[in-house]
PDB file of N, CA and C in Angstrom:
ATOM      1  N   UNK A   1      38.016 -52.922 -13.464  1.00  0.00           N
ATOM      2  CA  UNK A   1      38.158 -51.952 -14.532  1.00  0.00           C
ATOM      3  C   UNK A   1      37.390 -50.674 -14.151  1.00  0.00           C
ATOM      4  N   UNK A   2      37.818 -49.796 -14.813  1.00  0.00           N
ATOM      5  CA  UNK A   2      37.478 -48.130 -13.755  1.00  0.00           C
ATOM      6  C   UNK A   2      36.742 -48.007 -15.259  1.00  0.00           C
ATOM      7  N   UNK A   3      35.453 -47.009 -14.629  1.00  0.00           N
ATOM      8  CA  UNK A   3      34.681 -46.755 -15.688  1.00  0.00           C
ATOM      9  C   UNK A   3      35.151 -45.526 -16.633  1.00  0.00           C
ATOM     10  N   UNK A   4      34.746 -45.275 -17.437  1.00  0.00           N
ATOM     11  CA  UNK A   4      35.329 -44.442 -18.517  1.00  0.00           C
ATOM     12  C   UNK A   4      33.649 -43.254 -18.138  1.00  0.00           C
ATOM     13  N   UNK A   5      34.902 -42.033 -18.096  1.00  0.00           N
ATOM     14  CA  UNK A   5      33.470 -40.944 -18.159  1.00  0.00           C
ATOM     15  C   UNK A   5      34.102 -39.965 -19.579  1.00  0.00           C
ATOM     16  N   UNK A   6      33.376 -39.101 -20.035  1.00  0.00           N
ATOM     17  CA  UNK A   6      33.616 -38.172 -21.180  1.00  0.00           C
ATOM     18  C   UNK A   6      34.033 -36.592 -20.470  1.00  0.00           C
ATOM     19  N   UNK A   7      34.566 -35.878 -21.152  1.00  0.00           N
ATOM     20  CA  UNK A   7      35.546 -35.088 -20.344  1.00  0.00           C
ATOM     21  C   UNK A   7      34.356 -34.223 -19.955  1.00  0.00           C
ATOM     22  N   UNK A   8      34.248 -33.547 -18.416  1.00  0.00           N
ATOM     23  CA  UNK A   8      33.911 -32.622 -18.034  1.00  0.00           C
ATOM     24  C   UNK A   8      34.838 -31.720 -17.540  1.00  0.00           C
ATOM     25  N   UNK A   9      34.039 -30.625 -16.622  1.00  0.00           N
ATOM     26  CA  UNK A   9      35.014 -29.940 -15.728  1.00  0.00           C
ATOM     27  C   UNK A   9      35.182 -30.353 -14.370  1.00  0.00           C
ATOM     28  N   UNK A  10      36.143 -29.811 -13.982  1.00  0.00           N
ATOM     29  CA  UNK A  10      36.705 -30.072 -12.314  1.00  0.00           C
ATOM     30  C   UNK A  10      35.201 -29.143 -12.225  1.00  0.00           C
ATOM     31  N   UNK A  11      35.265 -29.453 -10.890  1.00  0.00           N
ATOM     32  CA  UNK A  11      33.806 -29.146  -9.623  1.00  0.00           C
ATOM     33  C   UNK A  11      34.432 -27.017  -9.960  1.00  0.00           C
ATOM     34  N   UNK A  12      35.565 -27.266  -9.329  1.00  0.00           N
ATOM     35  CA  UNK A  12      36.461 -26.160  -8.765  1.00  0.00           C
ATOM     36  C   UNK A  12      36.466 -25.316 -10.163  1.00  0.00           C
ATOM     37  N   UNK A  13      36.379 -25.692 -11.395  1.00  0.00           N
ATOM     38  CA  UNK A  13      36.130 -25.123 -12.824  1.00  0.00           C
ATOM     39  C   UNK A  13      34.722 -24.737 -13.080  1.00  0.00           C
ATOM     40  N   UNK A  14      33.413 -25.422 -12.560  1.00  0.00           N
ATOM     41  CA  UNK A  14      32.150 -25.142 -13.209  1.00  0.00           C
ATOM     42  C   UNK A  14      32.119 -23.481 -13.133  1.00  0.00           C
ATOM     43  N   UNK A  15      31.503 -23.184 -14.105  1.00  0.00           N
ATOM     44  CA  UNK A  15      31.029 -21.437 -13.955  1.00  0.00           C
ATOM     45  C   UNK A  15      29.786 -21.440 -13.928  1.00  0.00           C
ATOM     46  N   UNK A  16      29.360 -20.567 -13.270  1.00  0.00           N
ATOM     47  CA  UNK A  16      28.425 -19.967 -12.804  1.00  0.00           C
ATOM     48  C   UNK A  16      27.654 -19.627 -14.566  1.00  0.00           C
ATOM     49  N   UNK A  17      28.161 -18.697 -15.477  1.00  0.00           N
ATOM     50  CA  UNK A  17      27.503 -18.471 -16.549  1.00  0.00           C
ATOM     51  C   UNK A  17      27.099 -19.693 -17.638  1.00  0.00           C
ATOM     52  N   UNK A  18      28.147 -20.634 -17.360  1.00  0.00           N
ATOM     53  CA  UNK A  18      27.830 -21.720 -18.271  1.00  0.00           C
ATOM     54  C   UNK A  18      26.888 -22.666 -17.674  1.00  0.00           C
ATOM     55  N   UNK A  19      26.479 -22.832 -16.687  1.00  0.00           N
ATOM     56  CA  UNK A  19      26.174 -23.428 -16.041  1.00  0.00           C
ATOM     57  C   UNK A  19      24.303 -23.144 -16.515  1.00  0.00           C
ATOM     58  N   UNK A  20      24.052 -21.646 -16.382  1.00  0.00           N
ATOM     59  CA  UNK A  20      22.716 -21.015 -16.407  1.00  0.00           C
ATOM     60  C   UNK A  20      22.830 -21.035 -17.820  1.00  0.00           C
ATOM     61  N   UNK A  21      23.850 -20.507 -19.237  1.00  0.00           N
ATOM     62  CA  UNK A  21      23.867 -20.806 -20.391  1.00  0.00           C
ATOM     63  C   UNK A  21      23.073 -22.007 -20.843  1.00  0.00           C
ATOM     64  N   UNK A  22      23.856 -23.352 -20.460  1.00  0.00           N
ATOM     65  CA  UNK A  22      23.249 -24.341 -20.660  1.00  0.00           C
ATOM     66  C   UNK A  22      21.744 -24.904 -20.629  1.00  0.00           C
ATOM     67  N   UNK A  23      21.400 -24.412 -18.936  1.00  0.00           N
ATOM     68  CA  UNK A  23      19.605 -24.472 -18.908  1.00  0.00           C
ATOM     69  C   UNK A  23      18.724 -23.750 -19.086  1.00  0.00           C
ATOM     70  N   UNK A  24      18.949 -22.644 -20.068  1.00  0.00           N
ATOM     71  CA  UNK A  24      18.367 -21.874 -20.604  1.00  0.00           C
ATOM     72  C   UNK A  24      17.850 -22.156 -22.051  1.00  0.00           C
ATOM     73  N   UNK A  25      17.547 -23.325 -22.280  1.00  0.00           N
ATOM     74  CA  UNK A  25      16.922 -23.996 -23.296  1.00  0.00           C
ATOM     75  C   UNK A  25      15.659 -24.809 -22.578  1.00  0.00           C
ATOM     76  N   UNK A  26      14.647 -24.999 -23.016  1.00  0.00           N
ATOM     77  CA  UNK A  26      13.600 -26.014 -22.191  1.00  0.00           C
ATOM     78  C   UNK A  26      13.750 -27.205 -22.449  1.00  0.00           C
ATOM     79  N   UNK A  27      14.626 -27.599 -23.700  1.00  0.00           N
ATOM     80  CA  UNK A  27      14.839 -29.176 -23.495  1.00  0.00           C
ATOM     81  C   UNK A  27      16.021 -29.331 -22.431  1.00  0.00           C
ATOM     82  N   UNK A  28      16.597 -29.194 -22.340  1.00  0.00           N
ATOM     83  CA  UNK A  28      18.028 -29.291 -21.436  1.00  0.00           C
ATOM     84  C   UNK A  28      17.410 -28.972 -19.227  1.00  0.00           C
ATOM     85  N   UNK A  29      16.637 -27.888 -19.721  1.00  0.00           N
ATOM     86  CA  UNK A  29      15.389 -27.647 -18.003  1.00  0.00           C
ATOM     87  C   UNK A  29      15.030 -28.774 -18.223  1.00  0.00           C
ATOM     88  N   UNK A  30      14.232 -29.851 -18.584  1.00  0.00           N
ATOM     89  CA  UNK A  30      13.615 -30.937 -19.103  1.00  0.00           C
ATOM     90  C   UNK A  30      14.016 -31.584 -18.467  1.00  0.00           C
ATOM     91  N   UNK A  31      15.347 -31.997 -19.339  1.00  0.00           N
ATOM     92  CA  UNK A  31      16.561 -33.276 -18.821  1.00  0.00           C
ATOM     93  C   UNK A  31      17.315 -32.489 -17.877  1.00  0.00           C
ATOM     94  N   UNK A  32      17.250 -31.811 -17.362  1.00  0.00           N
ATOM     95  CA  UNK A  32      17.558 -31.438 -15.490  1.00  0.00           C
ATOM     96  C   UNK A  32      16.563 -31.899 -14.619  1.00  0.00           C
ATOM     97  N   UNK A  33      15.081 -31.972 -14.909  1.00  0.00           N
ATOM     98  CA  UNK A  33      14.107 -32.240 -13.939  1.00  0.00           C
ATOM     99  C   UNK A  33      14.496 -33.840 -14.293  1.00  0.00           C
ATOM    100  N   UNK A  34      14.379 -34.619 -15.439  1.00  0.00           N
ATOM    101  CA  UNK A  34      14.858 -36.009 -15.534  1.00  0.00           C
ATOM    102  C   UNK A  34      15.633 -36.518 -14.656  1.00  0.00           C
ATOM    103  N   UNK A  35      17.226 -35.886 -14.734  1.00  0.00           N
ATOM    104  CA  UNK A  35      17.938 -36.125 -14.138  1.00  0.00           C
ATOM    105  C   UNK A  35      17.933 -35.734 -12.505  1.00  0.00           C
ATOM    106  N   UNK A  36      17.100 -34.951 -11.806  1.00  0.00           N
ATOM    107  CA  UNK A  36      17.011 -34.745 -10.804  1.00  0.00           C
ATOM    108  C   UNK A  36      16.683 -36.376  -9.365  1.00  0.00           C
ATOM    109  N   UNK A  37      16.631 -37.249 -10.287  1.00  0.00           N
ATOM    110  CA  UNK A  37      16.086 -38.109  -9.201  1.00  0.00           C
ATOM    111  C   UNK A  37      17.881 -38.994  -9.021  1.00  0.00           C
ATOM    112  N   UNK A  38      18.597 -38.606  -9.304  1.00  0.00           N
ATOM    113  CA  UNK A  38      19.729 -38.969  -8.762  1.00  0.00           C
ATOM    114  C   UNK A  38      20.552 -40.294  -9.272  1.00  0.00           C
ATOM    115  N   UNK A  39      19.717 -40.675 -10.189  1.00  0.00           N
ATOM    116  CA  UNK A  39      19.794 -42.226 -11.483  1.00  0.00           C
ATOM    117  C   UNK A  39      20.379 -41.438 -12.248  1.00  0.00           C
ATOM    118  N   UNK A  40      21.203 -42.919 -12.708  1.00  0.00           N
ATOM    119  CA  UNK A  40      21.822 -43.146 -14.141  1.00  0.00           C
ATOM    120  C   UNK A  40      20.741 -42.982 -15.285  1.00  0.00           C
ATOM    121  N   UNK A  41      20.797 -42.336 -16.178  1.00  0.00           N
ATOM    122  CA  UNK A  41      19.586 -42.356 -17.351  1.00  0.00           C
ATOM    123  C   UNK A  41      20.249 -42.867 -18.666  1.00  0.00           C
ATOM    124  N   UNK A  42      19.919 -43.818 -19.086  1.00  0.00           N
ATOM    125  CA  UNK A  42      20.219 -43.905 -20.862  1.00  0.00           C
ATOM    126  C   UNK A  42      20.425 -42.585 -21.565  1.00  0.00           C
ATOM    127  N   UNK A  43      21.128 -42.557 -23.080  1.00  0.00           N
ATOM    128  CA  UNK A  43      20.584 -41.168 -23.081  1.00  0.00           C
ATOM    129  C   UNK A  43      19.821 -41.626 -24.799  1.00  0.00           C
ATOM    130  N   UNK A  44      19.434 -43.168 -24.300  1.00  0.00           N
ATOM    131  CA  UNK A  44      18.210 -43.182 -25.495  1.00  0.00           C
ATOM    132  C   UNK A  44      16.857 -42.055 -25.309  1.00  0.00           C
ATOM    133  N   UNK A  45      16.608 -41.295 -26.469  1.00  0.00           N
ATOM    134  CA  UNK A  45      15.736 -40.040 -25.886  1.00  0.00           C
ATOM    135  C   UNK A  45      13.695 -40.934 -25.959  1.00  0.00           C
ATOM    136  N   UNK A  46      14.207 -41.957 -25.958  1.00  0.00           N
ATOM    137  CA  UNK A  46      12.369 -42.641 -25.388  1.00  0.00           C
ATOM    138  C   UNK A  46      12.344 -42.844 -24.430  1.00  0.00           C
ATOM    139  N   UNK A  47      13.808 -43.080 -23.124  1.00  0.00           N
ATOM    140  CA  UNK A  47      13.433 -43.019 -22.164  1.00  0.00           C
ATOM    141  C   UNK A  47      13.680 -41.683 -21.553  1.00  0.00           C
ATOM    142  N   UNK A  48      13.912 -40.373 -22.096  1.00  0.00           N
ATOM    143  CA  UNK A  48      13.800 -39.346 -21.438  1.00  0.00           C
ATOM    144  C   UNK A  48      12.529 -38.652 -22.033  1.00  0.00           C
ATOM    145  N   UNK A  49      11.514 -39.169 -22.256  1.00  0.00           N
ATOM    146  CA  UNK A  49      10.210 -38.702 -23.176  1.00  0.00           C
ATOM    147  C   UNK A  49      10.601 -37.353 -24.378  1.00  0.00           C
ATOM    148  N   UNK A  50      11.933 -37.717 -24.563  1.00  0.00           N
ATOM    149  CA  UNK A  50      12.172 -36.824 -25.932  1.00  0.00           C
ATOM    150  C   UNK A  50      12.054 -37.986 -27.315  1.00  0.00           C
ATOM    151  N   UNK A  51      11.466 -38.451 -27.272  1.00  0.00           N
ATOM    152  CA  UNK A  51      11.364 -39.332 -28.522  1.00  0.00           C
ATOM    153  C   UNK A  51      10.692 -38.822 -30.014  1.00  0.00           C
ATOM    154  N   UNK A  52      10.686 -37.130 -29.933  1.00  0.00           N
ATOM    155  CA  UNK A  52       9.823 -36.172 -30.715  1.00  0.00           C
ATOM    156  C   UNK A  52      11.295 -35.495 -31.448  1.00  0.00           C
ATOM    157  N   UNK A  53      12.550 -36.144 -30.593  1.00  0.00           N
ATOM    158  CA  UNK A  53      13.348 -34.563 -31.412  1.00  0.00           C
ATOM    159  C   UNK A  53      14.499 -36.084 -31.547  1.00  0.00           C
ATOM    160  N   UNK A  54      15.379 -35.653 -32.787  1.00  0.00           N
ATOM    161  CA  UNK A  54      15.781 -36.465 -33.848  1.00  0.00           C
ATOM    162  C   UNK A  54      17.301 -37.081 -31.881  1.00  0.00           C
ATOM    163  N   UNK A  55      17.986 -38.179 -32.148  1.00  0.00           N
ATOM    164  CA  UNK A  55      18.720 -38.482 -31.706  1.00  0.00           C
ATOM    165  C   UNK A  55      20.084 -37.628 -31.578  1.00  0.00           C
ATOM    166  N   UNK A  56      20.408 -37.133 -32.761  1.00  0.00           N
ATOM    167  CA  UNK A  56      21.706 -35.928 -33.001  1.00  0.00           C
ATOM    168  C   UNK A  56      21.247 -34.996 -32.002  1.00  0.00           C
ATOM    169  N   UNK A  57      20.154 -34.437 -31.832  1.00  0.00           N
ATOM    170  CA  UNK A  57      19.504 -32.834 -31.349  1.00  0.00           C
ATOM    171  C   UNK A  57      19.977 -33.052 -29.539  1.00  0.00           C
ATOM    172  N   UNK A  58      18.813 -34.706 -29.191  1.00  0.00           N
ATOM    173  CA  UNK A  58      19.319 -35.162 -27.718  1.00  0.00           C
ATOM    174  C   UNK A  58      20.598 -35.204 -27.572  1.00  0.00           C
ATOM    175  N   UNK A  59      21.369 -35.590 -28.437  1.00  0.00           N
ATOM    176  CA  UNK A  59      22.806 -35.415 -28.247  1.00  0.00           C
ATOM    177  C   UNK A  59      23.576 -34.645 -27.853  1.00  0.00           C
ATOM    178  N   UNK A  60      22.837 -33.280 -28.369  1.00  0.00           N
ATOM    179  CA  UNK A  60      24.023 -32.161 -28.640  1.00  0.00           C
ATOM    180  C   UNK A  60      23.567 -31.708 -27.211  1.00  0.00           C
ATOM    181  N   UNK A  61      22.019 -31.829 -26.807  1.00  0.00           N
ATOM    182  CA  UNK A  61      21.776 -31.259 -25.963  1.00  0.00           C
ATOM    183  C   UNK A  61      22.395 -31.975 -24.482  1.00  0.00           C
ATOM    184  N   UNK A  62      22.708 -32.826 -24.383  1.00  0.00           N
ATOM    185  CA  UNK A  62      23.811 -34.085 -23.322  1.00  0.00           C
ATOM    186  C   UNK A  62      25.141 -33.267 -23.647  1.00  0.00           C
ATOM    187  N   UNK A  63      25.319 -33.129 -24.652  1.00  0.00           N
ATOM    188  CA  UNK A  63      26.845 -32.417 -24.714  1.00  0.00           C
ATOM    189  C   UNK A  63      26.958 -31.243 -23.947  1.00  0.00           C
ATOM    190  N   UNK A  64      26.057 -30.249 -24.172  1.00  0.00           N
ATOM    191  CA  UNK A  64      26.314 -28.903 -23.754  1.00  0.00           C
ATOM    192  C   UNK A  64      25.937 -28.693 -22.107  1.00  0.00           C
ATOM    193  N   UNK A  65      25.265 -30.068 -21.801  1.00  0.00           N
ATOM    194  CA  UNK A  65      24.821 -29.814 -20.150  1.00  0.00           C
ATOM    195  C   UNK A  65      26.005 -30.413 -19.383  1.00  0.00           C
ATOM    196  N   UNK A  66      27.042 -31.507 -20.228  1.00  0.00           N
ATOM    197  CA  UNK A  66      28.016 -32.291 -19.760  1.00  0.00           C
ATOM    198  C   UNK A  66      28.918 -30.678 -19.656  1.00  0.00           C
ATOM    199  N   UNK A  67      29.446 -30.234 -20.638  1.00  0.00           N
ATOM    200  CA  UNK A  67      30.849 -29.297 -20.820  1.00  0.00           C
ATOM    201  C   UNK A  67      30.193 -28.397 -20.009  1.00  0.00           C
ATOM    202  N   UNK A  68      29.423 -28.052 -19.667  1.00  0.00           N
ATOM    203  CA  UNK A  68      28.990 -27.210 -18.702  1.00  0.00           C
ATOM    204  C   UNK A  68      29.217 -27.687 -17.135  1.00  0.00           C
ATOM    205  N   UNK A  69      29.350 -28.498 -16.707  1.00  0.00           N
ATOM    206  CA  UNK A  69      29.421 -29.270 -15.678  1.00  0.00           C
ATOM    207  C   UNK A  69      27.910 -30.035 -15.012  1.00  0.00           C
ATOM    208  N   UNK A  70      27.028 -30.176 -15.768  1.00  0.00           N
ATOM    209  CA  UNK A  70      25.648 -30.214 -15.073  1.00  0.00           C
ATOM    210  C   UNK A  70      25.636 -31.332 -14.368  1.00  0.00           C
ATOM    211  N   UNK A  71      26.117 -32.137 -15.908  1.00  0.00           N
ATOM    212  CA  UNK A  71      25.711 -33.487 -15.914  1.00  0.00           C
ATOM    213  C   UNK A  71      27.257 -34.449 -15.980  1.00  0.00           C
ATOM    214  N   UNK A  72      27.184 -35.932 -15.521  1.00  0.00           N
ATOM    215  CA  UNK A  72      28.474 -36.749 -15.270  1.00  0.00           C
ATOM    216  C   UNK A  72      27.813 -37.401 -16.736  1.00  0.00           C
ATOM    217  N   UNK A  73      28.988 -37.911 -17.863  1.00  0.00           N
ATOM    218  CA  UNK A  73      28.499 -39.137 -18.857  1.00  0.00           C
ATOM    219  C   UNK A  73      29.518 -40.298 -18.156  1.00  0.00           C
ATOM    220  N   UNK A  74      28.696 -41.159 -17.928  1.00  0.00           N
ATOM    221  CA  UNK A  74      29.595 -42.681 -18.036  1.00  0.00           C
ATOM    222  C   UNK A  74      29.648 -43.613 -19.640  1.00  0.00           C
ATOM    223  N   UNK A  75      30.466 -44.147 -19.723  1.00  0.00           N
ATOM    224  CA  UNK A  75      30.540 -44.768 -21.226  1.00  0.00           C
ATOM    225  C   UNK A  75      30.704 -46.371 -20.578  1.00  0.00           C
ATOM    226  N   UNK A  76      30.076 -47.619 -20.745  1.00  0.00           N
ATOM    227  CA  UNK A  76      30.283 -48.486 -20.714  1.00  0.00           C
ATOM    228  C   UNK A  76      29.543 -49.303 -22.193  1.00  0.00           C
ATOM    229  N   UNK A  77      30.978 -49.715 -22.505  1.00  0.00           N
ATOM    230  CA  UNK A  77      30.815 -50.626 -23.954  1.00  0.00           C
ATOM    231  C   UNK A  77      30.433 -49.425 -24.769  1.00  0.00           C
ATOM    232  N   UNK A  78      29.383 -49.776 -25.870  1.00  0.00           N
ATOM    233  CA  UNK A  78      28.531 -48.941 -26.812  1.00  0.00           C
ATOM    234  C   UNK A  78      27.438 -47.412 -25.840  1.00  0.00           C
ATOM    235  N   UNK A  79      27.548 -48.248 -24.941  1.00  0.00           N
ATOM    236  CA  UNK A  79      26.442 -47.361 -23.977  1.00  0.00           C
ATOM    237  C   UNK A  79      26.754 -46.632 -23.001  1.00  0.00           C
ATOM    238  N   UNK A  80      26.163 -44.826 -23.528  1.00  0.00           N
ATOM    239  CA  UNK A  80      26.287 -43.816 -22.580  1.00  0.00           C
ATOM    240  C   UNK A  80      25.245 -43.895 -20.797  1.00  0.00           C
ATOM    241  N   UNK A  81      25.622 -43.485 -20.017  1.00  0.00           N
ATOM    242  CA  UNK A  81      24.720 -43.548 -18.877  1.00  0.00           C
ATOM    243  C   UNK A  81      24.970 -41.588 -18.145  1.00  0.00           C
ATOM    244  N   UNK A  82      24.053 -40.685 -18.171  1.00  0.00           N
ATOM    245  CA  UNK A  82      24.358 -39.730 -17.655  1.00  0.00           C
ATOM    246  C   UNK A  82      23.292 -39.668 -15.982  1.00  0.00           C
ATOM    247  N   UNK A  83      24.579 -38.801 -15.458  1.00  0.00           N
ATOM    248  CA  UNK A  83      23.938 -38.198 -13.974  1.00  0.00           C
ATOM    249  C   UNK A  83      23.845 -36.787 -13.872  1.00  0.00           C
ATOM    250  N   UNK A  84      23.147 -36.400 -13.103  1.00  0.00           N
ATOM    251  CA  UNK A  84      23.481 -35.098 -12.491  1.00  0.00           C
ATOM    252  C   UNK A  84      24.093 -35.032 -11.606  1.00  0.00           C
ATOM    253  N   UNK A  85      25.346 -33.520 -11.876  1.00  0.00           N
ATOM    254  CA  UNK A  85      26.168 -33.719 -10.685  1.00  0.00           C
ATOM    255  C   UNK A  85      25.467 -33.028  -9.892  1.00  0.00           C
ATOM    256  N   UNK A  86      24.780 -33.448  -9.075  1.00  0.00           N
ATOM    257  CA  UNK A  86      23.988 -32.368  -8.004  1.00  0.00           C
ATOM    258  C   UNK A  86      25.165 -32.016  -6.826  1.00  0.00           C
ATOM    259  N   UNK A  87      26.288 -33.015  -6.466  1.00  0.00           N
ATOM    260  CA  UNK A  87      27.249 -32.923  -5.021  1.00  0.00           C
ATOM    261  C   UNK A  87      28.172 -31.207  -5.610  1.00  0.00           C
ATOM    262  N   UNK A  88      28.702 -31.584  -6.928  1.00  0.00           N
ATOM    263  CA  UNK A  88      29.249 -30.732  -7.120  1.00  0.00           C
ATOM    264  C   UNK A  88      28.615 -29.736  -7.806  1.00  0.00           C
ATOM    265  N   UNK A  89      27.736 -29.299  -7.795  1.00  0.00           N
ATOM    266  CA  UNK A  89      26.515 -27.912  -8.191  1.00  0.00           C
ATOM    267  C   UNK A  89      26.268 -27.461  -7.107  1.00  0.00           C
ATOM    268  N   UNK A  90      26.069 -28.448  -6.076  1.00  0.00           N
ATOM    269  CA  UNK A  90      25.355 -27.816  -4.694  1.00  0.00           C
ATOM    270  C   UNK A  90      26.596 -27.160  -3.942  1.00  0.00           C
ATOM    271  N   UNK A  91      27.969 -27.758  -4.292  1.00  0.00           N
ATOM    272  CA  UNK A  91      29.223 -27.207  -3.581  1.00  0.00           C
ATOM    273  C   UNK A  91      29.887 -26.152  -4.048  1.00  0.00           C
ATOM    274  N   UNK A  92      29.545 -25.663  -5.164  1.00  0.00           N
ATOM    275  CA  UNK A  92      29.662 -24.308  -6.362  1.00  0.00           C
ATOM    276  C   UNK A  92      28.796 -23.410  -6.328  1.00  0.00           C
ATOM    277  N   UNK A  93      27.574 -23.617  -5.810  1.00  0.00           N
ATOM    278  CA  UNK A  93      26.498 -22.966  -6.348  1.00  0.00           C
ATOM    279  C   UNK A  93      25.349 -23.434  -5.141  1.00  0.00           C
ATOM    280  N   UNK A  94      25.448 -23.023  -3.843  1.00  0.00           N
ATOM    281  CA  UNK A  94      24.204 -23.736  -2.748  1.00  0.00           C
ATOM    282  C   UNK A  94      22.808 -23.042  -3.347  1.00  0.00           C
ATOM    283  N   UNK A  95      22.162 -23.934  -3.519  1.00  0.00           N
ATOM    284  CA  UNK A  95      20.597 -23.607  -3.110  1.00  0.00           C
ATOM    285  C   UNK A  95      20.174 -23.458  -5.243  1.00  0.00           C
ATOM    286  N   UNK A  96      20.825 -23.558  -5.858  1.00  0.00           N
ATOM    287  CA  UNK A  96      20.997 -22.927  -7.336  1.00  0.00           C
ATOM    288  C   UNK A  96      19.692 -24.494  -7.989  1.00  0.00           C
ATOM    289  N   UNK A  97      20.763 -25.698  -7.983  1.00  0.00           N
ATOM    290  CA  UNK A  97      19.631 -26.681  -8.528  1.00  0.00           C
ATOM    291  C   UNK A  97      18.249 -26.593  -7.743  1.00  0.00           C
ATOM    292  N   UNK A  98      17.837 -26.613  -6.114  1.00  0.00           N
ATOM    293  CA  UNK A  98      17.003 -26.199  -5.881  1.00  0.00           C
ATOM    294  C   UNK A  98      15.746 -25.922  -6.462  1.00  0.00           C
ATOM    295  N   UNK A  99      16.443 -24.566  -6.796  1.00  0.00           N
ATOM    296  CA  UNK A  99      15.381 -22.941  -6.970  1.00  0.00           C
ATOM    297  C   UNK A  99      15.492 -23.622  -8.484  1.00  0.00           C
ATOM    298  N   UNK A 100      15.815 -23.511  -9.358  1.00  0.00           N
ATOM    299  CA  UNK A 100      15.503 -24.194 -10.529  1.00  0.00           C
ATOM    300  C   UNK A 100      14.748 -25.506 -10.775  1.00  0.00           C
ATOM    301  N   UNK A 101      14.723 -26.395  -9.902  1.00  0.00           N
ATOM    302  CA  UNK A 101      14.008 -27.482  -9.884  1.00  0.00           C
ATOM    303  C   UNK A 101      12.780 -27.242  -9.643  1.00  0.00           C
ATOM    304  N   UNK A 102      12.465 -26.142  -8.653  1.00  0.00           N
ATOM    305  CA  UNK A 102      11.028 -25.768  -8.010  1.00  0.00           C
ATOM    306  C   UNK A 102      10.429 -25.452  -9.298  1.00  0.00           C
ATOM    307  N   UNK A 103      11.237 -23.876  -9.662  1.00  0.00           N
ATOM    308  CA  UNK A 103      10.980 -23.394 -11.033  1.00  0.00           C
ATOM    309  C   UNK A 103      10.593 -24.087 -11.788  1.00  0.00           C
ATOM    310  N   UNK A 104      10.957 -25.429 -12.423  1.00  0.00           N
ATOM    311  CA  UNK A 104      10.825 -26.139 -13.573  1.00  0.00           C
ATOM    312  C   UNK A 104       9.475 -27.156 -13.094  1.00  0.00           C
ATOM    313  N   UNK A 105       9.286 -27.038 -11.907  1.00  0.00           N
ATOM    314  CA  UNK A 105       8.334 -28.146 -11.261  1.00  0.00           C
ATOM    315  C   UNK A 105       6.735 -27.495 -11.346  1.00  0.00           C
ATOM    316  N   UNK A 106       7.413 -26.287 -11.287  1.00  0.00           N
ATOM    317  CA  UNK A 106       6.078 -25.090 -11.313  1.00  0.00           C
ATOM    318  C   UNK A 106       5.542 -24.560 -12.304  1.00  0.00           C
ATOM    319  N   UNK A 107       6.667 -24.714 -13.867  1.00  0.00           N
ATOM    320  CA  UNK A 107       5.914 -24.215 -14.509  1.00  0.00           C
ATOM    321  C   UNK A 107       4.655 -24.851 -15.408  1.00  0.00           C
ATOM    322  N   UNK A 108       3.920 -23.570 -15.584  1.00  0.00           N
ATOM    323  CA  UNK A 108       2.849 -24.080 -16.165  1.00  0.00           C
ATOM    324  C   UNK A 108       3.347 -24.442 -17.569  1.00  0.00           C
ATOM    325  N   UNK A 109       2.291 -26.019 -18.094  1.00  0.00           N
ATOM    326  CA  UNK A 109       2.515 -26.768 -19.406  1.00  0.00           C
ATOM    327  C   UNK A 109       3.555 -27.303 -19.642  1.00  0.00           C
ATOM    328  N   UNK A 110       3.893 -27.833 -18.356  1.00  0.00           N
ATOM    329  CA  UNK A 110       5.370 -28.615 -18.246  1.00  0.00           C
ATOM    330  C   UNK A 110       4.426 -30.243 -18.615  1.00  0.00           C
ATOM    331  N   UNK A 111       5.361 -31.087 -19.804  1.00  0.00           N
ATOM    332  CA  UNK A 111       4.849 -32.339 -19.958  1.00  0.00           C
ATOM    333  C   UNK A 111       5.470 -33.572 -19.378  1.00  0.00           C
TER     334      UNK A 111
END
């Protein structure tokens, strides 16, 4: 059985503006540095140390990094699993997750 993902864009579709739209929030930079280690993540928000902002909020914020192309959702059963597409960011956009990862690694009062 082939896994079920939630609609994104083709690689060949991501934009460049939606793309920076999207991580231009610090929770969403957050869950980019999360997602940077190349794992499947729940998108229960206690295991992304958002357990401070209501479940709907983590939600919306998974939504807008998915339709953006950031992030892959897998759906198995009841349960979401998201990735970062880093293959297809890095093939749209070289060097972009990078320089943002450094960025987000660097800044000061990052928790």
């Amino acid at each position: 059985m082939e896994a079920e993902h939630l609609p994104q864009p083709a690689t060949a579709d991501i934009e460049l503006v939606a793309v920076l739209h999207a991580l231009g929030d610090p929770v969403r930079l957050r869950l980019l540095a999360s997602y940077a280690d190349g794992a499947e993540h729940s998108c229960d928000p206690r295991h992304l140390g958002l357990d401070h902002l209501h479940k709907s909020t983590v939600s919306h914020h998974m939504r807008v990094l998915r339709e953006a192309g950031v992030t892959s959702t897998r759906v198995a059963g009841r349960n979401r699993f998201v990735s970062l597409r880093r293959t297809d960011l890095d093939a749209r956009f070289p060097g972009l997750l990078d320089a943002l990862l450094a960025a987000v690694a660097g800044r000061p009062g990052r928790s």
